[in-house]
Protein backbone atom coordinates (compact mmCIF):
# COMPACT_ATOMS: atom_id res chain seq x y z
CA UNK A 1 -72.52 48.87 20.15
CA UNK A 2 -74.44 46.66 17.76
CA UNK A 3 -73.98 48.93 14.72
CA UNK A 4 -70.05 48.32 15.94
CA UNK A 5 -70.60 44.67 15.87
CA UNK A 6 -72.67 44.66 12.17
CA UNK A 7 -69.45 47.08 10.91
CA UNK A 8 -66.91 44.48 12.21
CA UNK A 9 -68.82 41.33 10.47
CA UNK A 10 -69.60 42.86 7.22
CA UNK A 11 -65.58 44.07 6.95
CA UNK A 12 -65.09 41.08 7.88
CA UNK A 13 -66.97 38.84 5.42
CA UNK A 14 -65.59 41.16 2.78
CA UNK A 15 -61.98 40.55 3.56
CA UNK A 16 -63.17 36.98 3.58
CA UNK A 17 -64.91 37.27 0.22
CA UNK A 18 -62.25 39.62 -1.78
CA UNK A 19 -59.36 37.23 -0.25
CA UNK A 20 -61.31 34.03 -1.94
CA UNK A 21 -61.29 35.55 -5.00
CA UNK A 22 -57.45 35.87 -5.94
CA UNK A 23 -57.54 32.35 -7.45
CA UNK A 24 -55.06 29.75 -6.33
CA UNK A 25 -51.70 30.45 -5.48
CA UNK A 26 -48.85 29.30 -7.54
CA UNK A 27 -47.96 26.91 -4.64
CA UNK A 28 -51.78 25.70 -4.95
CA UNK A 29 -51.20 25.10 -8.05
CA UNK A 30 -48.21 22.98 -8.05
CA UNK A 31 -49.65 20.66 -5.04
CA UNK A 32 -53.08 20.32 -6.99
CA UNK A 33 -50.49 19.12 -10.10
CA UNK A 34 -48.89 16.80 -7.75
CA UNK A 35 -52.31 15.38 -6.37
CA UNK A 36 -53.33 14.82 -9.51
CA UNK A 37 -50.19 12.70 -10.74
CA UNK A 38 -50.61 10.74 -7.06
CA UNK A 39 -54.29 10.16 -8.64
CA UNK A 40 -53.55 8.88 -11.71
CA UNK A 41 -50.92 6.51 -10.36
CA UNK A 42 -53.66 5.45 -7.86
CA UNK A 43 -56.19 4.74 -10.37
CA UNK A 44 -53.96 3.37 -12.72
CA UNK A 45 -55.16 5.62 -15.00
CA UNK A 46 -52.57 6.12 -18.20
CA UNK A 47 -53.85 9.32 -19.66
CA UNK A 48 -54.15 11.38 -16.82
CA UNK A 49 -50.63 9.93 -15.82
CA UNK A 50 -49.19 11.21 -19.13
CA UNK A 51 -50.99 14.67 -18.68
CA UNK A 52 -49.68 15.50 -15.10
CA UNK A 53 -46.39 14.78 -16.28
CA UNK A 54 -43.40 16.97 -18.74
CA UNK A 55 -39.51 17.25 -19.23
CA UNK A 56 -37.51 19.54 -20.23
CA UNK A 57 -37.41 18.12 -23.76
CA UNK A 58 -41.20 17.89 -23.37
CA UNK A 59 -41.42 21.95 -22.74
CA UNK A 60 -39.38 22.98 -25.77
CA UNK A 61 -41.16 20.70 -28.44
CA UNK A 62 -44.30 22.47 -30.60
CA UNK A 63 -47.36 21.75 -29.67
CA UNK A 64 -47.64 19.51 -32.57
CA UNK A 65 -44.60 17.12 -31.46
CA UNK A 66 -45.74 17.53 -27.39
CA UNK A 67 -49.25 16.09 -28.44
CA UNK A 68 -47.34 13.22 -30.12
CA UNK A 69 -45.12 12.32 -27.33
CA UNK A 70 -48.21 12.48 -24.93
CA UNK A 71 -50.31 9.95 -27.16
CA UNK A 72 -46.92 7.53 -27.11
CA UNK A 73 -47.03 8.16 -23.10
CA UNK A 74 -50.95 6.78 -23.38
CA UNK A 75 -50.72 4.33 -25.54
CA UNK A 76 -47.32 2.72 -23.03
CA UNK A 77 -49.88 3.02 -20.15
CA UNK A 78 -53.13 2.49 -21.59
CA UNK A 79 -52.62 -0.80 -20.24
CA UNK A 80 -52.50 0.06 -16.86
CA UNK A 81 -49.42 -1.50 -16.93
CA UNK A 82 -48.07 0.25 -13.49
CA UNK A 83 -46.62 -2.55 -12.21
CA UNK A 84 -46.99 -2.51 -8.17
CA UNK A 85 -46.84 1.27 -7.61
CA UNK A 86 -50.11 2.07 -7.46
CA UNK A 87 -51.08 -0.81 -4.85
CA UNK A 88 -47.86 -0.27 -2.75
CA UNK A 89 -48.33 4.12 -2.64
CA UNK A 90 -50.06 4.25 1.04
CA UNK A 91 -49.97 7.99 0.89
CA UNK A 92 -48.37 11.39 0.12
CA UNK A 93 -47.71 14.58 1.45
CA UNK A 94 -46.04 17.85 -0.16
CA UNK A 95 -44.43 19.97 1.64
CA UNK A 96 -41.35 23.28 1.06
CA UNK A 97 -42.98 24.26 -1.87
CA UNK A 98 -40.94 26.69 -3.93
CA UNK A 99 -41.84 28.34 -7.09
CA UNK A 100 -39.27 30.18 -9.50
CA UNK A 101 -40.88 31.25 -12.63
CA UNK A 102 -41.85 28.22 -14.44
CA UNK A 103 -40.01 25.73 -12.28
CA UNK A 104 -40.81 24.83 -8.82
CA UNK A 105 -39.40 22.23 -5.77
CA UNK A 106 -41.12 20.57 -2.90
CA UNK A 107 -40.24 17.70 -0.61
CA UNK A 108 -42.63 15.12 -1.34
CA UNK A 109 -42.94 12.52 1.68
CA UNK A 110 -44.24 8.59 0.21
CA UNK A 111 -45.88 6.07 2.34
CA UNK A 112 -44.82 2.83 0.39
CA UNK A 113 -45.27 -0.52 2.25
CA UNK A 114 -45.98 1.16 5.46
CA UNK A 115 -42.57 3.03 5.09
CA UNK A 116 -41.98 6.75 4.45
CA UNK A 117 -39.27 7.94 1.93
CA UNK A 118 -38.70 11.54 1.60
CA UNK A 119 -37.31 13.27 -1.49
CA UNK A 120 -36.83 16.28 -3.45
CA UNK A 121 -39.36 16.45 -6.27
CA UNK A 122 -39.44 19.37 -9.54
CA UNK A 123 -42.29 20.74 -11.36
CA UNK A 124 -42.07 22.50 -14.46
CA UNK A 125 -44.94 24.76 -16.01
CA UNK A 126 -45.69 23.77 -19.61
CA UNK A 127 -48.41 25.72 -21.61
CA UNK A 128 -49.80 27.26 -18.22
CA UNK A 129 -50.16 24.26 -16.35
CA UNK A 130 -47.82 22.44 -13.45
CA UNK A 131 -46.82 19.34 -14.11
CA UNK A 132 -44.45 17.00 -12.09
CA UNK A 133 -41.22 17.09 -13.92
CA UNK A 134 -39.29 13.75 -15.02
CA UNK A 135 -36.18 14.16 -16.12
CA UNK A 136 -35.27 11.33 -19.98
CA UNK A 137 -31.74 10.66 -18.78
């Protein structure tokens, strides 16, 4: 019976082990993206901001031209001119998370003022990495 129970932990630890080592999920992914734009907006912090965010027109620009359009992003926030978002966001919550290729959706649920607002909100993989997608128009 114990040799039973010491067969049933150690499978069990390694289904435990092997499982933590598949790396995040592409949904992991795109709701650590998301926390880290909520961050940046919190901390009023312009270059993270600018990182955590893209566009379509963003995407399909060489490196060369992304990296300038990023610096313009910083040097517009660098101020921490975020006018009263980041003291009025109470909280946020992600949620319906679906990825398709390089594009994903969730419904993202804001706590502004005390009062929740729920919307639809797109992600777009650029060079690898999720960002929260913001459409110029």
């Amino acid at each position: 019976m114990r040799a039973m129970r010491r067969l049933a932990l150690v499978a069990c630890a390694c289904t435990v082990f092997v499982a933590g080592c598949g790396g995040a999920s592409q949904e992991d992914e795109v709701k650590q993206a998301f926390d880290d734009y909520t961050q940046a907006v919190k901390d009023k912090d312009g270059e993270k901001l600018c990182d955590s965010i893209a566009s379509p027109e963003l995407a399909e620009m060489s490196s060369d031209e992304r990296a300038k359009e990023i610096d313009l992003c910083k040097d517009e926030f660098s101020a921490g001119d975020f006018g009263d978002a980041s003291d009025e966001l109470d909280d946020t919550e992600l949620a319906k998370i679906a990825v398709d290729g390089d594009r994903a959706t969730a419904q993202v649920t804001a706590t502004v003022k005390g009062k929740q607002e729920t919307s639809k909100l797109r992600f777009l993989k650029v060079d690898g990495d999720w960002k929260v997608r913001f459409e110029s128009r």
